[in-house]
PDB file of N, CA and C in Angstrom:
ATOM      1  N   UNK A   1    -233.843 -19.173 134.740  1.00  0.00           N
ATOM      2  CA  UNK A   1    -234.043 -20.613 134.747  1.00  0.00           C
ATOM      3  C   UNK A   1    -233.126 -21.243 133.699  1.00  0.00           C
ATOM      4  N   UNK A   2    -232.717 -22.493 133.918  1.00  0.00           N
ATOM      5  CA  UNK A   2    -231.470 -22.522 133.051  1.00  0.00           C
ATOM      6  C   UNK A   2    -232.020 -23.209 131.811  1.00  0.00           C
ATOM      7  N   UNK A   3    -233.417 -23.567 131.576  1.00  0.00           N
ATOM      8  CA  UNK A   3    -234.255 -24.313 130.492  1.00  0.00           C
ATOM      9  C   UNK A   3    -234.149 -22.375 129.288  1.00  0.00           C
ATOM     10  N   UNK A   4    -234.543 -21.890 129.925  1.00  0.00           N
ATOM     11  CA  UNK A   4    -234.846 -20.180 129.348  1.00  0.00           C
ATOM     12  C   UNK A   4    -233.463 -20.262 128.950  1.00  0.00           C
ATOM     13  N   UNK A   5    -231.921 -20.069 129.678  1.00  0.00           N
ATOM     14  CA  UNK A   5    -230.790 -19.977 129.274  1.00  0.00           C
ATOM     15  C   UNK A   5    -230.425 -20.250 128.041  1.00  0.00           C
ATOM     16  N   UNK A   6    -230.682 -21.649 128.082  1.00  0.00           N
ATOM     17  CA  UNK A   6    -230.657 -23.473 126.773  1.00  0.00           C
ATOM     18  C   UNK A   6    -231.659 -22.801 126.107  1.00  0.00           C
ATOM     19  N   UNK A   7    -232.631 -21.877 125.728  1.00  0.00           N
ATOM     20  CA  UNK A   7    -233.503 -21.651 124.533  1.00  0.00           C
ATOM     21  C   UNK A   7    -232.790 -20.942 123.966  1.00  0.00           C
ATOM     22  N   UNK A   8    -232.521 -19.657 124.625  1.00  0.00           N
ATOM     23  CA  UNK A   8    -231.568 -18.239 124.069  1.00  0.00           C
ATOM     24  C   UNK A   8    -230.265 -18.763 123.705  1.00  0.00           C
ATOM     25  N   UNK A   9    -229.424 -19.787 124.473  1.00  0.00           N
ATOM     26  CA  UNK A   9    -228.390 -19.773 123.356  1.00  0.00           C
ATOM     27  C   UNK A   9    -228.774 -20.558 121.751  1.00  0.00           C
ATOM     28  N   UNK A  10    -229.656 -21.697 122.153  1.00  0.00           N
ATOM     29  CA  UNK A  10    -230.186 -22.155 120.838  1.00  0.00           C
ATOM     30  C   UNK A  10    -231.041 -21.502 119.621  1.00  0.00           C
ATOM     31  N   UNK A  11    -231.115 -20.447 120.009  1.00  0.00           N
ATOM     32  CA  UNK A  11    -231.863 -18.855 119.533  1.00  0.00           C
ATOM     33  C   UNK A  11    -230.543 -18.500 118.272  1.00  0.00           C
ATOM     34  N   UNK A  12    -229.484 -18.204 119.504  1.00  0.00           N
ATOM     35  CA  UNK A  12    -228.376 -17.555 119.101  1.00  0.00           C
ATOM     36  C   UNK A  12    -227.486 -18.040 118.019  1.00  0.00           C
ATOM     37  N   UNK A  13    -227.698 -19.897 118.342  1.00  0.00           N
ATOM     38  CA  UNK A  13    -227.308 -20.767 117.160  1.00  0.00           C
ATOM     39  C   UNK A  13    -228.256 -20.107 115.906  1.00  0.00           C
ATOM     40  N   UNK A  14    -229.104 -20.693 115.656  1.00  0.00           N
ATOM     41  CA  UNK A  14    -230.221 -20.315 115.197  1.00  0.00           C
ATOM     42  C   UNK A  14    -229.830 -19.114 113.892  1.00  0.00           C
ATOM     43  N   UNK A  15    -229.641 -18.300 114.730  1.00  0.00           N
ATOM     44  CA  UNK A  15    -229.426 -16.779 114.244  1.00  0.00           C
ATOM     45  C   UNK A  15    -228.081 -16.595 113.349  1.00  0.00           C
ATOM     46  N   UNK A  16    -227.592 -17.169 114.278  1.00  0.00           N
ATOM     47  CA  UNK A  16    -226.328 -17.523 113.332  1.00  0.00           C
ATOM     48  C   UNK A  16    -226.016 -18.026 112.239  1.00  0.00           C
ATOM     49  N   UNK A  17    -226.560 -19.280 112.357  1.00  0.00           N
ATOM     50  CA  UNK A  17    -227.036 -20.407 111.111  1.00  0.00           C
ATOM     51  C   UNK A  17    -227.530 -19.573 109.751  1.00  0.00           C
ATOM     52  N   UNK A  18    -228.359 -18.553 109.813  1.00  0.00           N
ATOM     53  CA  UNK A  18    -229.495 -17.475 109.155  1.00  0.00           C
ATOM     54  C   UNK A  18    -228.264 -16.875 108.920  1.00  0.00           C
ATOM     55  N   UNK A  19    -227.329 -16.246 109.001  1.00  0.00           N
ATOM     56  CA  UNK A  19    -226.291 -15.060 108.973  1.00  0.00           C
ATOM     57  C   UNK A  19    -226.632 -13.952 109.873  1.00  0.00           C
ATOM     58  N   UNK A  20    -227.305 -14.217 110.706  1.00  0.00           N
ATOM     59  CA  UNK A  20    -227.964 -12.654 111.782  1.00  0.00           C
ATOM     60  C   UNK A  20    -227.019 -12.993 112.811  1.00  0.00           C
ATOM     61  N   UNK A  21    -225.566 -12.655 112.645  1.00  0.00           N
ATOM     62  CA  UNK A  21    -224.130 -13.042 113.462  1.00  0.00           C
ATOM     63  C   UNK A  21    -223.667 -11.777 114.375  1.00  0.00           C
ATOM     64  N   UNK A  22    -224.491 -10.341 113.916  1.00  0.00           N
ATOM     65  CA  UNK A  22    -224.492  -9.845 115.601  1.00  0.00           C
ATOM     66  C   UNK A  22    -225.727  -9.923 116.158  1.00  0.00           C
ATOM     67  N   UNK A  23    -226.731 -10.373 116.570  1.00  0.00           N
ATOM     68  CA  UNK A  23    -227.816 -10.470 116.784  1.00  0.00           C
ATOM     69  C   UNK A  23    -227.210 -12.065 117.714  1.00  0.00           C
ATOM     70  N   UNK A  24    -227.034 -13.086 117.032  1.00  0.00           N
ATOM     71  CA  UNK A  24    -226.622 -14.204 117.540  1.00  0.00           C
ATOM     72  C   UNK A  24    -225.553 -13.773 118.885  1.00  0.00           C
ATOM     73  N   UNK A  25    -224.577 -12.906 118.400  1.00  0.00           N
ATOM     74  CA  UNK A  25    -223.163 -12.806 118.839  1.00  0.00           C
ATOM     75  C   UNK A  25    -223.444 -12.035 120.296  1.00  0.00           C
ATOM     76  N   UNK A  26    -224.911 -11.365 120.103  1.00  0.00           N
ATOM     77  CA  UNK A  26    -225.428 -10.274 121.185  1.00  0.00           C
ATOM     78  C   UNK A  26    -226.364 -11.339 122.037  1.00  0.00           C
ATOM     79  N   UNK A  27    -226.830 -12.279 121.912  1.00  0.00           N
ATOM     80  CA  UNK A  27    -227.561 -13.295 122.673  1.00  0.00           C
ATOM     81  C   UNK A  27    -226.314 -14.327 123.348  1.00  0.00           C
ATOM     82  N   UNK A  28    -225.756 -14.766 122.811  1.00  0.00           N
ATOM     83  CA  UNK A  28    -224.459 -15.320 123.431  1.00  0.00           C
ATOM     84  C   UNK A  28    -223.908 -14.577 124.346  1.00  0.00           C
ATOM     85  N   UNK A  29    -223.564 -13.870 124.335  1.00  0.00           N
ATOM     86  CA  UNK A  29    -222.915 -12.888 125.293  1.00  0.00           C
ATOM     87  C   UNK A  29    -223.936 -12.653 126.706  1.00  0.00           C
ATOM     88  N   UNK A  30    -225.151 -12.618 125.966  1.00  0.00           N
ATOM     89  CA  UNK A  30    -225.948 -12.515 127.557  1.00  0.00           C
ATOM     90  C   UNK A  30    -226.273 -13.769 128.205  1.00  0.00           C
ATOM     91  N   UNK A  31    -226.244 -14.735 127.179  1.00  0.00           N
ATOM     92  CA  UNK A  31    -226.243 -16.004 128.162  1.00  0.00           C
ATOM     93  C   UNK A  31    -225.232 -16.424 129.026  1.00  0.00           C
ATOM     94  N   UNK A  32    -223.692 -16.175 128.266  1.00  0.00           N
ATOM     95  CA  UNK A  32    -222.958 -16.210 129.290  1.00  0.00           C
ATOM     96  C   UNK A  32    -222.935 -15.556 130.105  1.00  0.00           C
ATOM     97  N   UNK A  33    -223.402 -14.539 130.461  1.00  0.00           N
ATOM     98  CA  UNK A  33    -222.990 -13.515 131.361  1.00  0.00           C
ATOM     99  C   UNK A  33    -223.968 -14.261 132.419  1.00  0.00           C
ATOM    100  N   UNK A  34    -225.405 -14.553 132.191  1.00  0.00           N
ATOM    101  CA  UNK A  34    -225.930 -14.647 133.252  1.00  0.00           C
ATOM    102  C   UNK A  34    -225.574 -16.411 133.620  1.00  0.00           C
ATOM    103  N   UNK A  35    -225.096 -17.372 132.788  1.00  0.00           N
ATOM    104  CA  UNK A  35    -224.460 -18.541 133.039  1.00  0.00           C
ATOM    105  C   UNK A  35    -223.582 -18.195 134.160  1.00  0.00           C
ATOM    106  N   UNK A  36    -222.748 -17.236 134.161  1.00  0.00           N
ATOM    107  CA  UNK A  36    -221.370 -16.586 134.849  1.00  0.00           C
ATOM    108  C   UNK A  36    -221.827 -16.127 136.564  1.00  0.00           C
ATOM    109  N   UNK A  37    -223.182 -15.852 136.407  1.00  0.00           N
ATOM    110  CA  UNK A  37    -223.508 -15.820 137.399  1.00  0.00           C
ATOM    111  C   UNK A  37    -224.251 -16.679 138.477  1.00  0.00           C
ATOM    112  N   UNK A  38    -224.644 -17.214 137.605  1.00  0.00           N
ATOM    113  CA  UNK A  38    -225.684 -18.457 138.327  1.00  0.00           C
ATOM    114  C   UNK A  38    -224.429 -19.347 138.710  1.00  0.00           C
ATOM    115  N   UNK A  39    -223.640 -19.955 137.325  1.00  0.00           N
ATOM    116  CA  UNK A  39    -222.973 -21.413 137.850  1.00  0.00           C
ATOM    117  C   UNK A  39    -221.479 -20.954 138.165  1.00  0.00           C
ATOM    118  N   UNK A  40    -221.143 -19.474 137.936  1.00  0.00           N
ATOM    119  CA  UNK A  40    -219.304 -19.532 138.211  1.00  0.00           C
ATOM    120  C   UNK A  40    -218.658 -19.259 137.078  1.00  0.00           C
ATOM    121  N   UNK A  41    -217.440 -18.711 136.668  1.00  0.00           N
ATOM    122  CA  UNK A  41    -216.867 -19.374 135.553  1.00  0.00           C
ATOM    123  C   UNK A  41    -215.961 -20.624 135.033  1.00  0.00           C
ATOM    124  N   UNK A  42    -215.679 -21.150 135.957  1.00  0.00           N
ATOM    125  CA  UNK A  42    -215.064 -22.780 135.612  1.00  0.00           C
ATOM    126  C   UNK A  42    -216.074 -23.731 135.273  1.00  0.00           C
ATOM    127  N   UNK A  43    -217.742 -23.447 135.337  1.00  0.00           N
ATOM    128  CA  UNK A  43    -218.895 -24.787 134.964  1.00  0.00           C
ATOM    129  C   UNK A  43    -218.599 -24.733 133.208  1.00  0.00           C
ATOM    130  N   UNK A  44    -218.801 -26.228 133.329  1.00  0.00           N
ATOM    131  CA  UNK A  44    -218.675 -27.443 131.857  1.00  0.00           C
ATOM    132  C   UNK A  44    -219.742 -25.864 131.128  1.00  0.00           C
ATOM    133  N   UNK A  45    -220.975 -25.794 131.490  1.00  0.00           N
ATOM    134  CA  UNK A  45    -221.903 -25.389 130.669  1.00  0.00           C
ATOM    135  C   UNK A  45    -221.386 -24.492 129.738  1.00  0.00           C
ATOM    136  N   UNK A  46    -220.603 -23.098 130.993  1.00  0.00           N
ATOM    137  CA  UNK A  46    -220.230 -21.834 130.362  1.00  0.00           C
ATOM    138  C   UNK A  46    -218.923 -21.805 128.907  1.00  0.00           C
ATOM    139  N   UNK A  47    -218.392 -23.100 128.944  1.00  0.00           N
ATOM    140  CA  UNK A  47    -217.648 -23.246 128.236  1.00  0.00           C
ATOM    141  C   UNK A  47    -218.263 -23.887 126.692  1.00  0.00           C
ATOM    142  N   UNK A  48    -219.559 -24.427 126.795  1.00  0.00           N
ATOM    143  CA  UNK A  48    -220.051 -24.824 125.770  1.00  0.00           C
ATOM    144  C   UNK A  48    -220.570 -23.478 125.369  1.00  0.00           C
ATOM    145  N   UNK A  49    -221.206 -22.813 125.883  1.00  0.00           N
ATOM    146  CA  UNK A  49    -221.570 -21.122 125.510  1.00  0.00           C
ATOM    147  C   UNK A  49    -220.161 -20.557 124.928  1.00  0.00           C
ATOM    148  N   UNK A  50    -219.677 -20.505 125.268  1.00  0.00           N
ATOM    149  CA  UNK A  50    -218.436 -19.991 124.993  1.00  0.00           C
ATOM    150  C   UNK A  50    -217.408 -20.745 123.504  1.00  0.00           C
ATOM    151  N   UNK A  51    -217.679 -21.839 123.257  1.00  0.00           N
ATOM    152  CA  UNK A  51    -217.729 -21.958 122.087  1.00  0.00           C
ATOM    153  C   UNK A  51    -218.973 -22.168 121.297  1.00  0.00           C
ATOM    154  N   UNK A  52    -220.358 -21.802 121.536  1.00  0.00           N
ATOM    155  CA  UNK A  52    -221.238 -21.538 120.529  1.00  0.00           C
ATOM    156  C   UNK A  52    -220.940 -20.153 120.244  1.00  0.00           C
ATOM    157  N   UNK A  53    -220.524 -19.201 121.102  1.00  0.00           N
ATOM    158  CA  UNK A  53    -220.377 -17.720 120.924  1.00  0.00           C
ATOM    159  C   UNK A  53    -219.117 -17.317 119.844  1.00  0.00           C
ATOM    160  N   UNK A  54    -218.181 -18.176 120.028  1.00  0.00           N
ATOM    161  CA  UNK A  54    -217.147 -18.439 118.879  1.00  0.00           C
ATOM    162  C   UNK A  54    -217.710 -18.764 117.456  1.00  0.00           C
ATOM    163  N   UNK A  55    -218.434 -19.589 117.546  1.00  0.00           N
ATOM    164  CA  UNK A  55    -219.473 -19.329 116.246  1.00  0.00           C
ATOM    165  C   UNK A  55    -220.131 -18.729 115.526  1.00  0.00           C
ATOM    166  N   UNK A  56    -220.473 -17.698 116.671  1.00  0.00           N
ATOM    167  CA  UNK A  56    -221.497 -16.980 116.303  1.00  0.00           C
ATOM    168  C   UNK A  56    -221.049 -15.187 115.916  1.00  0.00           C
ATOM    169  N   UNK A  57    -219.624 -15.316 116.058  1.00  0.00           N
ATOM    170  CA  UNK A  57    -219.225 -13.962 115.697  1.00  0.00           C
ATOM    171  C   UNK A  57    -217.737 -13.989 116.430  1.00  0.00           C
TER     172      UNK A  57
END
């Protein structure tokens, strides 16, 4: 569900923020992946994941 998606990457912020930057860096990665599947890789969304994941490690 893409509300569940939007928690886990805000998790991942989160984690990050804390210094827990593979933990964050390991939640990012699965959101995109399943972003990647649901919406494609050219959707607006996956690219905002994709620079929170830059953040995050």
């Amino acid at each position: 569900h893409p509300d569940t998606l939007r928690a886990r990457s805000n998790l991942a912020v989160t984690l990050s923020d804390q210094g827990k930057l593979d933990e964050a860096a390991a939640i990012q990665t699965e959101v995109l992946d399943k972003r990647r599947q649901i919406l494609g890789d050219d959707h607006p969304n996956n690219k905002n994941v994709m620079w929170k994941r830059g953040l995050s490690g």
